[in-house]
PDB file of N, CA and C in Angstrom:
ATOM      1  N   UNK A   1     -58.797 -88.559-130.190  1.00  0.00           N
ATOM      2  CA  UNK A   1     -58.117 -88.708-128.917  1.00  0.00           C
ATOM      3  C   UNK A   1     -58.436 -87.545-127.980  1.00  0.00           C
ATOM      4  N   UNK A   2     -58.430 -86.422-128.579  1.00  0.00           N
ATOM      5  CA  UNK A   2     -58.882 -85.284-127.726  1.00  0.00           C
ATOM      6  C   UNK A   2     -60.186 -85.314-127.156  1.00  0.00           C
ATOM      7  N   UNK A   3     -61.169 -86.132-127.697  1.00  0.00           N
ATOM      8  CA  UNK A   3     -62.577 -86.121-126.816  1.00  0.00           C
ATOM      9  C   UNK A   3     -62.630 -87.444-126.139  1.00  0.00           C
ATOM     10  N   UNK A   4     -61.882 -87.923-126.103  1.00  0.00           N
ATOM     11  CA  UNK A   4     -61.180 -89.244-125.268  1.00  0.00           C
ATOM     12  C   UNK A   4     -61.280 -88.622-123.813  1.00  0.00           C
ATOM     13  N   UNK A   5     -60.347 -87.804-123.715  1.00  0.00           N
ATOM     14  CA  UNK A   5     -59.394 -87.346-122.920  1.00  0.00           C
ATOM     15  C   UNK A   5     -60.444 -86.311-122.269  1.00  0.00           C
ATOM     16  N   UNK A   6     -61.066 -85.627-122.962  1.00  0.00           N
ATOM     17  CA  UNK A   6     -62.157 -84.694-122.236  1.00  0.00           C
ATOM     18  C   UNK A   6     -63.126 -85.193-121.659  1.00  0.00           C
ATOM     19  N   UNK A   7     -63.857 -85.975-122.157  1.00  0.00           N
ATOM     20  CA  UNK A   7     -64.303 -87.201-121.666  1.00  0.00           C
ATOM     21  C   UNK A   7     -63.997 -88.045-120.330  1.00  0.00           C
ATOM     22  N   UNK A   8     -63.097 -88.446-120.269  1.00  0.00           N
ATOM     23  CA  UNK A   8     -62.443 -88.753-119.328  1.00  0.00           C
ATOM     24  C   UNK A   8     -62.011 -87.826-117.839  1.00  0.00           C
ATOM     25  N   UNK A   9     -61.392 -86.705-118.319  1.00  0.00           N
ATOM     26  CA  UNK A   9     -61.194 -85.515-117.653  1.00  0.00           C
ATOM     27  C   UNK A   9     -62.726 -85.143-116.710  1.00  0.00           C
ATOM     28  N   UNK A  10     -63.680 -85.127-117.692  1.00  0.00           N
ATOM     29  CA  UNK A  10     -65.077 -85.172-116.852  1.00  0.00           C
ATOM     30  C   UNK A  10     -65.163 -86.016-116.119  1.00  0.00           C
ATOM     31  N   UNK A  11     -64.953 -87.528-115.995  1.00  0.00           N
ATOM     32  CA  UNK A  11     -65.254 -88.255-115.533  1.00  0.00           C
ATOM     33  C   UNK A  11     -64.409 -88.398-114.197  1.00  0.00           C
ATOM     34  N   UNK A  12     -63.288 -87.886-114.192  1.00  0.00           N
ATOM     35  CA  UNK A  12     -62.835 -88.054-112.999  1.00  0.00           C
ATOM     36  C   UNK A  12     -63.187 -86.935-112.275  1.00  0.00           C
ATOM     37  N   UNK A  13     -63.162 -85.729-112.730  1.00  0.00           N
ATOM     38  CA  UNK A  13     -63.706 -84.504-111.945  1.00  0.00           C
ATOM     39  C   UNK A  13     -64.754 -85.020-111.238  1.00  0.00           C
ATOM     40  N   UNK A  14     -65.949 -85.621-111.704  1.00  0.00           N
ATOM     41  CA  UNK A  14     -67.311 -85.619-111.192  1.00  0.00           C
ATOM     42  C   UNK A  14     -67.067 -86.883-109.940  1.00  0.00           C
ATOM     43  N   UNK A  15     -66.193 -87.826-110.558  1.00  0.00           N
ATOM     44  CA  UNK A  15     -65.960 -88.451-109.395  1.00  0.00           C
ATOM     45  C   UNK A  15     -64.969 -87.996-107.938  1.00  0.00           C
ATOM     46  N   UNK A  16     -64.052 -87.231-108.550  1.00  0.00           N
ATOM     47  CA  UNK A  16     -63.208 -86.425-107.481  1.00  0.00           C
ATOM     48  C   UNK A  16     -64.921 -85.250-106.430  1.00  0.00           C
ATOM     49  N   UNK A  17     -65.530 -85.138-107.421  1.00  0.00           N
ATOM     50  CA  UNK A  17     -66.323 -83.803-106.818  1.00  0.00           C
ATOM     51  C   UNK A  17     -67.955 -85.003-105.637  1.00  0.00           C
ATOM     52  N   UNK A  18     -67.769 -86.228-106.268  1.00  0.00           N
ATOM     53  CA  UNK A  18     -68.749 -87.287-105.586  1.00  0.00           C
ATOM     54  C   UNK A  18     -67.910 -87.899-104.293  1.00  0.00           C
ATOM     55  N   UNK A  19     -66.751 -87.901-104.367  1.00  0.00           N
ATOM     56  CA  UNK A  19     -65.927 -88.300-102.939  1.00  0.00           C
ATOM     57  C   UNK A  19     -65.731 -87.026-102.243  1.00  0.00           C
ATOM     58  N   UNK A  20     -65.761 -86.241-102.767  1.00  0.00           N
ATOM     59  CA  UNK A  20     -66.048 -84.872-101.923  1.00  0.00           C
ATOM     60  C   UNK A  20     -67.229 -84.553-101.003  1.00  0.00           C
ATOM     61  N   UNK A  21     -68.040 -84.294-101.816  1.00  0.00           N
ATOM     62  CA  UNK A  21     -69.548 -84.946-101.114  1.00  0.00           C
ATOM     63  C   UNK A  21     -69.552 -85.777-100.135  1.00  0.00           C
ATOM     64  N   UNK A  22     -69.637 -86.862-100.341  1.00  0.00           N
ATOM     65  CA  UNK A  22     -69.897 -88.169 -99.530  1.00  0.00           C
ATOM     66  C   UNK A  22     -68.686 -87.936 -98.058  1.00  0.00           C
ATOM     67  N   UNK A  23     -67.757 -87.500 -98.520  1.00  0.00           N
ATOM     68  CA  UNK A  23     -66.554 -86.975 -97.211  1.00  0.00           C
ATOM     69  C   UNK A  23     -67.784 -86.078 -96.140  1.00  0.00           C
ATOM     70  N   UNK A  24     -68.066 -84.554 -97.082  1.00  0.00           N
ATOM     71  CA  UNK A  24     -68.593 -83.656 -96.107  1.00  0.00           C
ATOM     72  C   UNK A  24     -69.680 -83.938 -95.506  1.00  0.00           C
ATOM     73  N   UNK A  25     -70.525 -85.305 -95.980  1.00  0.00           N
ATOM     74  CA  UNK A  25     -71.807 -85.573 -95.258  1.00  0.00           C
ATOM     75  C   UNK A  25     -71.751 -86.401 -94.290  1.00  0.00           C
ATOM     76  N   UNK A  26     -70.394 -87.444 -94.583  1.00  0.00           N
ATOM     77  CA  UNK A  26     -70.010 -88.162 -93.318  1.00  0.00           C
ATOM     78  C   UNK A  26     -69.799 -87.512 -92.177  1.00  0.00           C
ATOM     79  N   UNK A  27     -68.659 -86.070 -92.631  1.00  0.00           N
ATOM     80  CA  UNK A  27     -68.320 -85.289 -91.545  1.00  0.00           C
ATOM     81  C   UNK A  27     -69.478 -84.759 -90.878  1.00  0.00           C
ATOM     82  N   UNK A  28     -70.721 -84.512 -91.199  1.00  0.00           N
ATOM     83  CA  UNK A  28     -71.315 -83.918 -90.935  1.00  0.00           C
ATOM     84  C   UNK A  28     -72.474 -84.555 -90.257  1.00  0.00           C
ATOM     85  N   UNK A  29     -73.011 -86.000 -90.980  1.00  0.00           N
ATOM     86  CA  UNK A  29     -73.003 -86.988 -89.524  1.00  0.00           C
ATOM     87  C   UNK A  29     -72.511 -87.141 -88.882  1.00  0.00           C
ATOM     88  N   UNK A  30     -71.561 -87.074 -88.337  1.00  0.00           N
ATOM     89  CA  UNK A  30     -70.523 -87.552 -87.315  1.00  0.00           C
ATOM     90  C   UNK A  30     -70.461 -89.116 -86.900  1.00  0.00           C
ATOM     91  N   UNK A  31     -70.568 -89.430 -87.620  1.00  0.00           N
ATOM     92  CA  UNK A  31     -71.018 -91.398 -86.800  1.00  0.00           C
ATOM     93  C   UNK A  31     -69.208 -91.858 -87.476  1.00  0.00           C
ATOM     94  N   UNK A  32     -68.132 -91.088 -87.730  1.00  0.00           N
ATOM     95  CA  UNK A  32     -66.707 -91.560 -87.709  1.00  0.00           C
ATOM     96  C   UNK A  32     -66.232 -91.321 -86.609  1.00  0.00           C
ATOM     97  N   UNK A  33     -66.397 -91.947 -85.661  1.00  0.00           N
ATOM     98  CA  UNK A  33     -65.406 -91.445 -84.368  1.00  0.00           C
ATOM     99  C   UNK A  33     -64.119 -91.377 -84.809  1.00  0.00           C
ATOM    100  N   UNK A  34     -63.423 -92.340 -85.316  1.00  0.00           N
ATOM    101  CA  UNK A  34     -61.895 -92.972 -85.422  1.00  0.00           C
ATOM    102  C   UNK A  34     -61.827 -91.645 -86.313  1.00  0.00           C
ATOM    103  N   UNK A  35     -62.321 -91.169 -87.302  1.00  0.00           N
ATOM    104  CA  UNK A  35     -61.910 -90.330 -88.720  1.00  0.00           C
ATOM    105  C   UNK A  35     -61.069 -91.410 -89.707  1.00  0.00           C
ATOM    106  N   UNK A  36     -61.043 -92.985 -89.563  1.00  0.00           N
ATOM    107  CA  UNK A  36     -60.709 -93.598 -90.717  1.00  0.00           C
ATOM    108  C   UNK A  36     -61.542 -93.859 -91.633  1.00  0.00           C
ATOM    109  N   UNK A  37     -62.624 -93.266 -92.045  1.00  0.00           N
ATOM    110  CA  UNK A  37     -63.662 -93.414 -93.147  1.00  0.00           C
ATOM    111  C   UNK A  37     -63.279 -92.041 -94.104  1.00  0.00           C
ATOM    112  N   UNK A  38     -62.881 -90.673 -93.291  1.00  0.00           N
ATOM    113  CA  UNK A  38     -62.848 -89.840 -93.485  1.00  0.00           C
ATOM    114  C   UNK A  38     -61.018 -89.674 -94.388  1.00  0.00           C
ATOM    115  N   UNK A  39     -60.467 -90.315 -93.684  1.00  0.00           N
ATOM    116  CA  UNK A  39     -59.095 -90.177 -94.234  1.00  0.00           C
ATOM    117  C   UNK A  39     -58.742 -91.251 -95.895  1.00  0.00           C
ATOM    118  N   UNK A  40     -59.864 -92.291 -95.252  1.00  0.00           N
ATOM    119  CA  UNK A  40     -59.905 -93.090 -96.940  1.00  0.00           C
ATOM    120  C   UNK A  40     -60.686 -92.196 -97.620  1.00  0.00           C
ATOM    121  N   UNK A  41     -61.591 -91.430 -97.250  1.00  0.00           N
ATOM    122  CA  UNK A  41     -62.146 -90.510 -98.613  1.00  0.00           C
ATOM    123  C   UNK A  41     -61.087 -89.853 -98.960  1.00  0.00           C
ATOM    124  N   UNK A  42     -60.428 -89.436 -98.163  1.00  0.00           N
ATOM    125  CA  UNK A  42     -59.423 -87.564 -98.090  1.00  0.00           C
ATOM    126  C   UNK A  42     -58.468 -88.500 -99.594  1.00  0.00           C
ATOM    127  N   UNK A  43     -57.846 -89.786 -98.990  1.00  0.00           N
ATOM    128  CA  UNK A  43     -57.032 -90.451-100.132  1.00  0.00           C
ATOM    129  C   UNK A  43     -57.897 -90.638-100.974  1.00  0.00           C
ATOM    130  N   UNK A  44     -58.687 -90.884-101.647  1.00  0.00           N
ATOM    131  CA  UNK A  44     -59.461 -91.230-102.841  1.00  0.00           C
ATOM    132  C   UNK A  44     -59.221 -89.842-103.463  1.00  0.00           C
ATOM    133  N   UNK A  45     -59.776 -88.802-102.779  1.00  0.00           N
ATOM    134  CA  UNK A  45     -59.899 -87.969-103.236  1.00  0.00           C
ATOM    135  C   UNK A  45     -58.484 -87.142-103.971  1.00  0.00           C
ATOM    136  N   UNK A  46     -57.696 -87.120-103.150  1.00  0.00           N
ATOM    137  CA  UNK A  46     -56.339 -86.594-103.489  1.00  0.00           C
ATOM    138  C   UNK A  46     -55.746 -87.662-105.079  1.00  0.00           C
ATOM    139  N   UNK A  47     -56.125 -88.691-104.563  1.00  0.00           N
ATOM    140  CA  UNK A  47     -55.567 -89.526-105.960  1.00  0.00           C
ATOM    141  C   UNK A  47     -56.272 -89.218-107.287  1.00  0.00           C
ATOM    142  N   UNK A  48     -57.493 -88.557-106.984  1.00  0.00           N
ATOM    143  CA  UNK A  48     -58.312 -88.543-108.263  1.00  0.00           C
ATOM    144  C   UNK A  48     -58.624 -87.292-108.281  1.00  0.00           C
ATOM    145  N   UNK A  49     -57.944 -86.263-107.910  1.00  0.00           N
ATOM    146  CA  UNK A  49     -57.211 -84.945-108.223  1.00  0.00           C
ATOM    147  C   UNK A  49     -55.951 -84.811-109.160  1.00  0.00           C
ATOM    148  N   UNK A  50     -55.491 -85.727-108.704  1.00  0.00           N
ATOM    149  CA  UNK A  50     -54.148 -85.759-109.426  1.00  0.00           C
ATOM    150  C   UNK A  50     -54.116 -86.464-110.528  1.00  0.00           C
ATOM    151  N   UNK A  51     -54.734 -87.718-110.657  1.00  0.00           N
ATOM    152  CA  UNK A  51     -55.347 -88.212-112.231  1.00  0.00           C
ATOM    153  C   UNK A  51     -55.894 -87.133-113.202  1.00  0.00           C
ATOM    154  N   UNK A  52     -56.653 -86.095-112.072  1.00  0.00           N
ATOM    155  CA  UNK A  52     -57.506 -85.252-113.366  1.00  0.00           C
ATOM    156  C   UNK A  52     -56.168 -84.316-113.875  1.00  0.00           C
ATOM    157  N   UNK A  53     -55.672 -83.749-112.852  1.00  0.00           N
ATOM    158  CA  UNK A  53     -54.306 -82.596-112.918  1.00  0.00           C
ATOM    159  C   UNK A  53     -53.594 -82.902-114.218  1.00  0.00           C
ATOM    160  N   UNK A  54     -53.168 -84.523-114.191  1.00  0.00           N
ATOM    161  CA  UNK A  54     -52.204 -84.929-114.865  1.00  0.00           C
ATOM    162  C   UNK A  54     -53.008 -85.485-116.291  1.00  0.00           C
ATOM    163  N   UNK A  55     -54.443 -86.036-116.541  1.00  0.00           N
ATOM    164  CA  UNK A  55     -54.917 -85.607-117.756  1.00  0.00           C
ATOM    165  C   UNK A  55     -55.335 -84.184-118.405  1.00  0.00           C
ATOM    166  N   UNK A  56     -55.426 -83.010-117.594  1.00  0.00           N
ATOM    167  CA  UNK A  56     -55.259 -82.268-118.114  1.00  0.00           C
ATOM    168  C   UNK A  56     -54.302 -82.066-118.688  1.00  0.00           C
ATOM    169  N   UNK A  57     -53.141 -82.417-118.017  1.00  0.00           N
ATOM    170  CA  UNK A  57     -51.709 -81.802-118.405  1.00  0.00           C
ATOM    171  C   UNK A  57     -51.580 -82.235-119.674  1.00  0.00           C
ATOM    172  N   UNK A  58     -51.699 -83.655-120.296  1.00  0.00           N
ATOM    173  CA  UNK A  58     -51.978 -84.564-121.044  1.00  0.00           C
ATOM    174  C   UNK A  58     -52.564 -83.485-122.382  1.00  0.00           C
ATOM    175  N   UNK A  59     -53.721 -83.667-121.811  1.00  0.00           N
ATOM    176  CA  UNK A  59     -54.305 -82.884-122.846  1.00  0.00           C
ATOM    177  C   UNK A  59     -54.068 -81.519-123.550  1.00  0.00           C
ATOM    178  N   UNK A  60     -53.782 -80.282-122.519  1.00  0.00           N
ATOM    179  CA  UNK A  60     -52.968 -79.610-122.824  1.00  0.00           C
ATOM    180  C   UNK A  60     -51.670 -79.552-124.078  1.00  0.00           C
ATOM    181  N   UNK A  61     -50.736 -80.728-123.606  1.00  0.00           N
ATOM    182  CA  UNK A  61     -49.684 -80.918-124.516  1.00  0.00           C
ATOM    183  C   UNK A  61     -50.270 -81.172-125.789  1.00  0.00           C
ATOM    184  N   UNK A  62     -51.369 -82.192-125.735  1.00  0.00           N
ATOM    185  CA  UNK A  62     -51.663 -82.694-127.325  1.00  0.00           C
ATOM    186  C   UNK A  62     -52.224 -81.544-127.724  1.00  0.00           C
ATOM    187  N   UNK A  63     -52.982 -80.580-127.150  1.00  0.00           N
ATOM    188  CA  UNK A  63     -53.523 -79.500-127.805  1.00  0.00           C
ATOM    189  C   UNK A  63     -52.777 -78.369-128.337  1.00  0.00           C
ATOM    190  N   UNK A  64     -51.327 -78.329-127.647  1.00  0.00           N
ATOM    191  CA  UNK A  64     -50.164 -77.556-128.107  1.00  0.00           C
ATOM    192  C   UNK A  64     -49.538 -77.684-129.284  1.00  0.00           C
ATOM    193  N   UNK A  65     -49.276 -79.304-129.415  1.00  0.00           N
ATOM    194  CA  UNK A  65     -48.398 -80.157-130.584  1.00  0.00           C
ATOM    195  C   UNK A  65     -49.765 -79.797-131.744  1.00  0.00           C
TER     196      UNK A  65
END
């Protein structure tokens, strides 16, 4: 279960760190006038921060017990 979870933990990082990306290059084209391309990344991103936060946390505990 623990390499489940690490596993996983990677997997959202890299995806939290790929909506990151793709945010700063939009910004950096500029072709969002509105900034609603930019604010659905900002949410992707925040949600899959907090997935990773909270499998760490996860993991953490089982590594305590």
């Amino acid at each position: 279960m623990d390499t489940f979870l690490i596993i996983l933990i990677v997997l959202v990082a890299l995806a939290t760190l790929s909506v990151l990306v793709r945010g700063v290059i939009g910004m950096a084209q500029g072709k969002d006038l509105t900034g609603e391309r930019s604010q659905q990344l900002m949410r992707k991103r925040v949600m899959l921060q907090a997935g990773a936060i909270i499998l760490m946390i996860l993991f953490l505990m089982m590594a305590r017990s």
